[in-house]
Protein backbone atom coordinates (compact mmCIF):
# COMPACT_ATOMS: atom_id res chain seq x y z
CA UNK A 1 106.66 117.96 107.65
CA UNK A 2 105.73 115.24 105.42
CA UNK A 3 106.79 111.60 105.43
CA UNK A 4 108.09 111.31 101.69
CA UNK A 5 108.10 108.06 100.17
CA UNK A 6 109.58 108.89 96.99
CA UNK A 7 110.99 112.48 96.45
CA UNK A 8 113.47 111.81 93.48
CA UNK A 9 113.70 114.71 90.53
CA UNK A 10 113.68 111.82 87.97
CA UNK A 11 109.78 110.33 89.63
CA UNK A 12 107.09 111.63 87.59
CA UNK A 13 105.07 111.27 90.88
CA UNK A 14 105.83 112.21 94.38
CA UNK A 15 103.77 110.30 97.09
CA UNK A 16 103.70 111.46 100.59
CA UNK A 17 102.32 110.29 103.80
CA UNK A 18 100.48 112.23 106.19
CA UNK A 19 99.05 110.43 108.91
CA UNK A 20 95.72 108.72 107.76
CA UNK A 21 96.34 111.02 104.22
CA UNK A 22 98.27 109.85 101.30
CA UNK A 23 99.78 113.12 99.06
CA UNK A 24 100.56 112.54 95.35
CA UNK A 25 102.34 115.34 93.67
CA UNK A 26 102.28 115.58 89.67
CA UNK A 27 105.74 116.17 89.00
CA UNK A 28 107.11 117.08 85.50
CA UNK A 29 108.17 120.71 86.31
CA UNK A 30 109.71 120.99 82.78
CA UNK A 31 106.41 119.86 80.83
CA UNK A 32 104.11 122.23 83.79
CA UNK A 33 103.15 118.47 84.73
CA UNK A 34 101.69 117.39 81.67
CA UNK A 35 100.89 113.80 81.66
CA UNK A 36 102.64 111.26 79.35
CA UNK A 37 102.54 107.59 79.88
CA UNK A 38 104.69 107.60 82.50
CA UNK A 39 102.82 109.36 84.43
CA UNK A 40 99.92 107.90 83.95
CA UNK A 41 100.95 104.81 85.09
CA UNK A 42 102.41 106.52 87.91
CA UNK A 43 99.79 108.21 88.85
CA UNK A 44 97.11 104.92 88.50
CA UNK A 45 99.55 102.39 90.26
CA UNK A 46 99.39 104.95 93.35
CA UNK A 47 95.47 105.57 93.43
CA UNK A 48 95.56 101.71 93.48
CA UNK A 49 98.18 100.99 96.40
CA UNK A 50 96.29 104.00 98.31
CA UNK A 51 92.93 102.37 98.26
CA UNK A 52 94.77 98.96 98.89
CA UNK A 53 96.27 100.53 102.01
CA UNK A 54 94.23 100.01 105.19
CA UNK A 55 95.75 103.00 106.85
CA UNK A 56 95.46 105.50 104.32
CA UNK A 57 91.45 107.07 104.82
CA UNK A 58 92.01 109.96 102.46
CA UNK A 59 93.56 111.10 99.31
CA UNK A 60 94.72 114.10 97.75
CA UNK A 61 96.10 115.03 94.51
CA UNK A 62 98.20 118.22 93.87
CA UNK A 63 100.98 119.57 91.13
CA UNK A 64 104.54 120.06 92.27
CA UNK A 65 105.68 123.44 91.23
CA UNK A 66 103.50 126.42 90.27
CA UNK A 67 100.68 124.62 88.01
CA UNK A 68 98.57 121.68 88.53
CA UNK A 69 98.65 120.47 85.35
CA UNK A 70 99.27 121.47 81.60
CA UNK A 71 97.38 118.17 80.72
CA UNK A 72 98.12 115.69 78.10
CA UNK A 73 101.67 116.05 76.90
CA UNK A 74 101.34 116.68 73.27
CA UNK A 75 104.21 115.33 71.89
CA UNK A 76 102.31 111.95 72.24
CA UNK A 77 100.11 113.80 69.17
CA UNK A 78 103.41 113.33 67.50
CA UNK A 79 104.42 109.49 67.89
CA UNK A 80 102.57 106.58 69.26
CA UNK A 81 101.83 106.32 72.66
CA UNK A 82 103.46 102.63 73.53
CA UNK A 83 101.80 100.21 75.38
CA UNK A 84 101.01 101.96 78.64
CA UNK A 85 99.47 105.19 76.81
CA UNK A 86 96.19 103.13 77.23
CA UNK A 87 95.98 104.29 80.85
CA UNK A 88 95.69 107.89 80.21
CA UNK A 89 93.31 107.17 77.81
CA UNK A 90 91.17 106.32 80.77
CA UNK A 91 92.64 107.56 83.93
CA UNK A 92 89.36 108.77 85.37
CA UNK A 93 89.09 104.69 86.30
CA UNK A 94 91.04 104.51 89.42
CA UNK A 95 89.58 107.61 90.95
CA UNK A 96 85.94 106.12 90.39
CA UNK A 97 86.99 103.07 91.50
CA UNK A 98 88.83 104.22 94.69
CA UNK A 99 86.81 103.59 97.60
CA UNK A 100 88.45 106.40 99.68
CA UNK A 101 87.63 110.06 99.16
CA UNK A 102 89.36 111.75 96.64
CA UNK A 103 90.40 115.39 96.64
CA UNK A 104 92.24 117.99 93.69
CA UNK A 105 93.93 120.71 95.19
CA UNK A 106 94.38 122.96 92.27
CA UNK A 107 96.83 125.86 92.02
CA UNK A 108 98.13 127.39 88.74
CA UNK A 109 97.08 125.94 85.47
CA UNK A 110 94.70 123.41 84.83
CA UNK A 111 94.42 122.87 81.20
CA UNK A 112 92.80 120.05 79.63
CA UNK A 113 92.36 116.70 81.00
CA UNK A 114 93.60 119.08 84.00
CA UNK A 115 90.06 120.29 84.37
CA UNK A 116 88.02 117.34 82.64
CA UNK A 117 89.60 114.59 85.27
CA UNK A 118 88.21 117.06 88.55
CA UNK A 119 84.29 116.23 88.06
CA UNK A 120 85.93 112.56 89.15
CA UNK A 121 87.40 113.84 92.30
CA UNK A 122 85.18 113.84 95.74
CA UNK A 123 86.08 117.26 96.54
CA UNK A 124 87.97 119.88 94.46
CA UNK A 125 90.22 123.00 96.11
CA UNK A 126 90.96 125.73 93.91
CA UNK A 127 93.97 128.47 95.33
CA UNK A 128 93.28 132.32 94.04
CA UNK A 129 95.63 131.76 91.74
CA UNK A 130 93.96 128.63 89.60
CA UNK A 131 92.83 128.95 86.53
CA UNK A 132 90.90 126.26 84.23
CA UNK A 133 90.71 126.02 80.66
CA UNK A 134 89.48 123.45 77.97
CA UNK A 135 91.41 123.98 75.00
CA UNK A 136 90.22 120.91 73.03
CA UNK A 137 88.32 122.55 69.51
CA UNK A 138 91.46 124.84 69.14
CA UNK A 139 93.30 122.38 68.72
CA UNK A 140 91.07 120.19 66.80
CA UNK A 141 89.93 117.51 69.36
CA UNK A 142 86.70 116.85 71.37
CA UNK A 143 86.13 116.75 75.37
CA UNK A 144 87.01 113.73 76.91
CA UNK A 145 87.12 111.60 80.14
CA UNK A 146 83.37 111.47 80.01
CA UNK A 147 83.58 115.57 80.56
CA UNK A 148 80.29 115.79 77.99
CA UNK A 149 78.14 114.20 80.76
CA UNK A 150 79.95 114.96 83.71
CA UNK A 151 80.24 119.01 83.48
CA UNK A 152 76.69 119.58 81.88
CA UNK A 153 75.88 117.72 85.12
CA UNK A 154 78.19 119.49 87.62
CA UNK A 155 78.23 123.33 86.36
CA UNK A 156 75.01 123.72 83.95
CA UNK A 157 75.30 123.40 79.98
CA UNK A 158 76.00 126.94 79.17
CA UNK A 159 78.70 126.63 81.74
CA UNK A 160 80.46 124.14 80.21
CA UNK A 161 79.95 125.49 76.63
CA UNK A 162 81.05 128.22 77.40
CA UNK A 163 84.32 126.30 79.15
CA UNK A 164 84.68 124.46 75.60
CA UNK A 165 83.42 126.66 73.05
CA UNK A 166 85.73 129.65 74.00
CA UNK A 167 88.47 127.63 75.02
CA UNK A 168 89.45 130.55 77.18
CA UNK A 169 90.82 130.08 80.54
CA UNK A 170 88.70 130.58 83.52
CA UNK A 171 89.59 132.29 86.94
CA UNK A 172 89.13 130.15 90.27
CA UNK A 173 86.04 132.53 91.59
CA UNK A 174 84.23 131.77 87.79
CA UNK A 175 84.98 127.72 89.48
CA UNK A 176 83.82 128.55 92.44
CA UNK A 177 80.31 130.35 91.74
CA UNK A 178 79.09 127.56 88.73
CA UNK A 179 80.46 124.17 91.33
CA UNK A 180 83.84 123.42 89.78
CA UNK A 181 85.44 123.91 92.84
CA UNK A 182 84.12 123.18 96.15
CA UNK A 183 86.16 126.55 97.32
CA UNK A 184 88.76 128.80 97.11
CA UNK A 185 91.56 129.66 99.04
CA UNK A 186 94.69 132.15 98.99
CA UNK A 187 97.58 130.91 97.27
CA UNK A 188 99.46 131.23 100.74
CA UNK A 189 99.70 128.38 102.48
CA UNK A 190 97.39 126.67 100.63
CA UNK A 191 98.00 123.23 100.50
CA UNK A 192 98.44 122.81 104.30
CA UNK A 193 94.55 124.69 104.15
CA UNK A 194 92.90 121.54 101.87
CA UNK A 195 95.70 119.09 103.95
CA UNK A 196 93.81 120.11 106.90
CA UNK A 197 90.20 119.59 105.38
CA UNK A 198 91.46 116.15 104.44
CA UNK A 199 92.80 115.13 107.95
CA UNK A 200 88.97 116.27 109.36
CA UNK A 201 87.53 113.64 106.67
CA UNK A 202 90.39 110.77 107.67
CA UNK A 203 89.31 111.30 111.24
CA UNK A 204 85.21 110.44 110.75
CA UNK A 205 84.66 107.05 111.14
CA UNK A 206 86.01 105.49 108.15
CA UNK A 207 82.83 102.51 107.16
CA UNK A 208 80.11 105.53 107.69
CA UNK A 209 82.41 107.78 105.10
CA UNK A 210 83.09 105.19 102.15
CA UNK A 211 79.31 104.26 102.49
CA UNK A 212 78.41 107.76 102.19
CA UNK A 213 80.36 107.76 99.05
CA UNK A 214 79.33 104.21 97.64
CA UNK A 215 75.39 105.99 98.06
CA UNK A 216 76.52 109.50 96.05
CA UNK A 217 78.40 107.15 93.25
CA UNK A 218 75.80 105.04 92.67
CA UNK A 219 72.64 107.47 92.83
CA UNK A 220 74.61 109.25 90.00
CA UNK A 221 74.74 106.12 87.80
CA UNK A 222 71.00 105.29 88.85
CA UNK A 223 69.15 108.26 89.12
CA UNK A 224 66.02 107.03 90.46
CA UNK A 225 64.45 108.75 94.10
CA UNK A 226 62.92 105.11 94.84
CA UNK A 227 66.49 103.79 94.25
CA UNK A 228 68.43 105.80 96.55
CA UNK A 229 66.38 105.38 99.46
CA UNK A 230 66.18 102.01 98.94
CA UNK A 231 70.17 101.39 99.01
CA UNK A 232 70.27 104.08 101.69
CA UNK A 233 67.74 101.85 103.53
CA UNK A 234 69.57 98.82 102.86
CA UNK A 235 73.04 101.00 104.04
CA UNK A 236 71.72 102.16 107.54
CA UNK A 237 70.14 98.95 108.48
CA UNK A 238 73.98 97.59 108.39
CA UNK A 239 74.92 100.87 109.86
CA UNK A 240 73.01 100.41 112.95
CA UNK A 241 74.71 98.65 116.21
CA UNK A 242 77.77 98.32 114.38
CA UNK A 243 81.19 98.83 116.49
CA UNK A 244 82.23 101.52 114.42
CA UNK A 245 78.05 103.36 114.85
CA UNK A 246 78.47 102.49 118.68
CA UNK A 247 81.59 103.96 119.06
CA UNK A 248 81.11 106.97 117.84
CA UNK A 249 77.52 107.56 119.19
CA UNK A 250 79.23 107.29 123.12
CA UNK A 251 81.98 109.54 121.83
CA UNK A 252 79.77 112.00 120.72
CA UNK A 253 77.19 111.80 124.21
CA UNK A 254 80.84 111.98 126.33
CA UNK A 255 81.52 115.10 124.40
CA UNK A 256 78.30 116.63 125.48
CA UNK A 257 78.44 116.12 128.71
CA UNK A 258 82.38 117.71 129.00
């Protein structure tokens, strides 16, 4: 079972504990999760306190109920957005900020910011049942949340026209095969299935992971070979003789020798 924090039908956000993994559940059954600003702020306050939190390694985002997410509400199309709407304006922020790994488990519907706010996550999960869809030209809008670099980048150009110029949902095995997802899974069990994949990551040794990451994030804003290996360089030569390096060098020669 899971340690639940806050598990209140009026929270827009459920946020569970797991060991070294941190849960948050989307939860607006009535709106299929949509985000309003509520949510939003919900959602970026706990990204924050789970990077802030020393004992959290890993986190994972899912939808409470049978869909991930219908996206942006749209009755904030229909009045203004107050003075927290700002934040899902840009809620890709705290998930590129985060210096833990990140991971979508998506089930149901993903519609919308739903699937343009997953090229931001580390890792992405799709159950058989998932299905993506980018509905912004019918309804008169443009991608967002950077989605016209980041899924040219991720699936191919004609994948992601195709995503935005049909505006026709896509199964989880379509995900799968052009890199949307990371894999698929049956619906059945699930989330204890990507839980699991998350505890493996929490267990690594935690300064070797979030450098790993820091190297990834930054060769995509600097795309340079001579770059990379010179931050990688720069990375191992801290790396080695560290406590955490030692450590789990003898762990792994006592292993061997069982």
């Amino acid at each position: 079972m899971y340690g639940a924090d806050a598990m209140t039908e009026t929270t827009p956000l459920l946020v569970e504990t797991r060991g070294a993994v941190r849960l948050l559940r989307l939860h607006r059954p009535h709106k299929r999760n949509a985000f309003d600003a509520e949510l939003a702020t919900a959602f970026w306050q706990a990204v924050e306190a789970a990077d802030a939190d020393d004992q959290i390694r890993v986190l994972v985002v899912t939808g409470d109920g049978p869909c991930w997410t219908a996206g942006v509400d749209l009755e904030l199309f229909l009045r203004p957005g107050g003075e927290q709407a700002w934040r899902l304006a840009r809620l890709y922020e705290p998930l590129r900020a985060c210096r833990k790994p990140t991971v979508a488990a998506v089930h149901g519907r993903a519609v919308g910011m739903g699937v343009t706010l997953l090229p931001h996550f580390d890792l992405v999960f799709a159950a058989e049942d998932a299905t993506f869809q980018t509905p912004f030209v019918r309804l008169g809008l443009v991608v967002e949340y950077g989605g016209s670099f980041t899924l040219p980048r991720l699936i191919g150009r004609q994948a992601a026209m195709h995503m935005l110029l049909t505006a026709e949902p896509m199964d989880a095995r379509w995900a799968e095969r052009v890199g949307l997802v990371n894999a698929v899974f049956p619906a059945e069990g699930f989330l204890e299935r990507v839980l699991g994949i998350a505890e493996g990551i929490a267990a690594m040794p935690p300064g070797a992971v979030a450098e790993c990451r820091r190297l990834v994030r930054e060769g995509e804003a600097d795309p340079s070979f001579t770059a990379a290996v010179e931050r990688e360089e720069q990375a191992l030569a801290a790396r080695y003789g560290s406590p955490e390096t030692l450590e789990a060098v003898m762990q792994f020669f006592a292993s061997r020798r069982r």
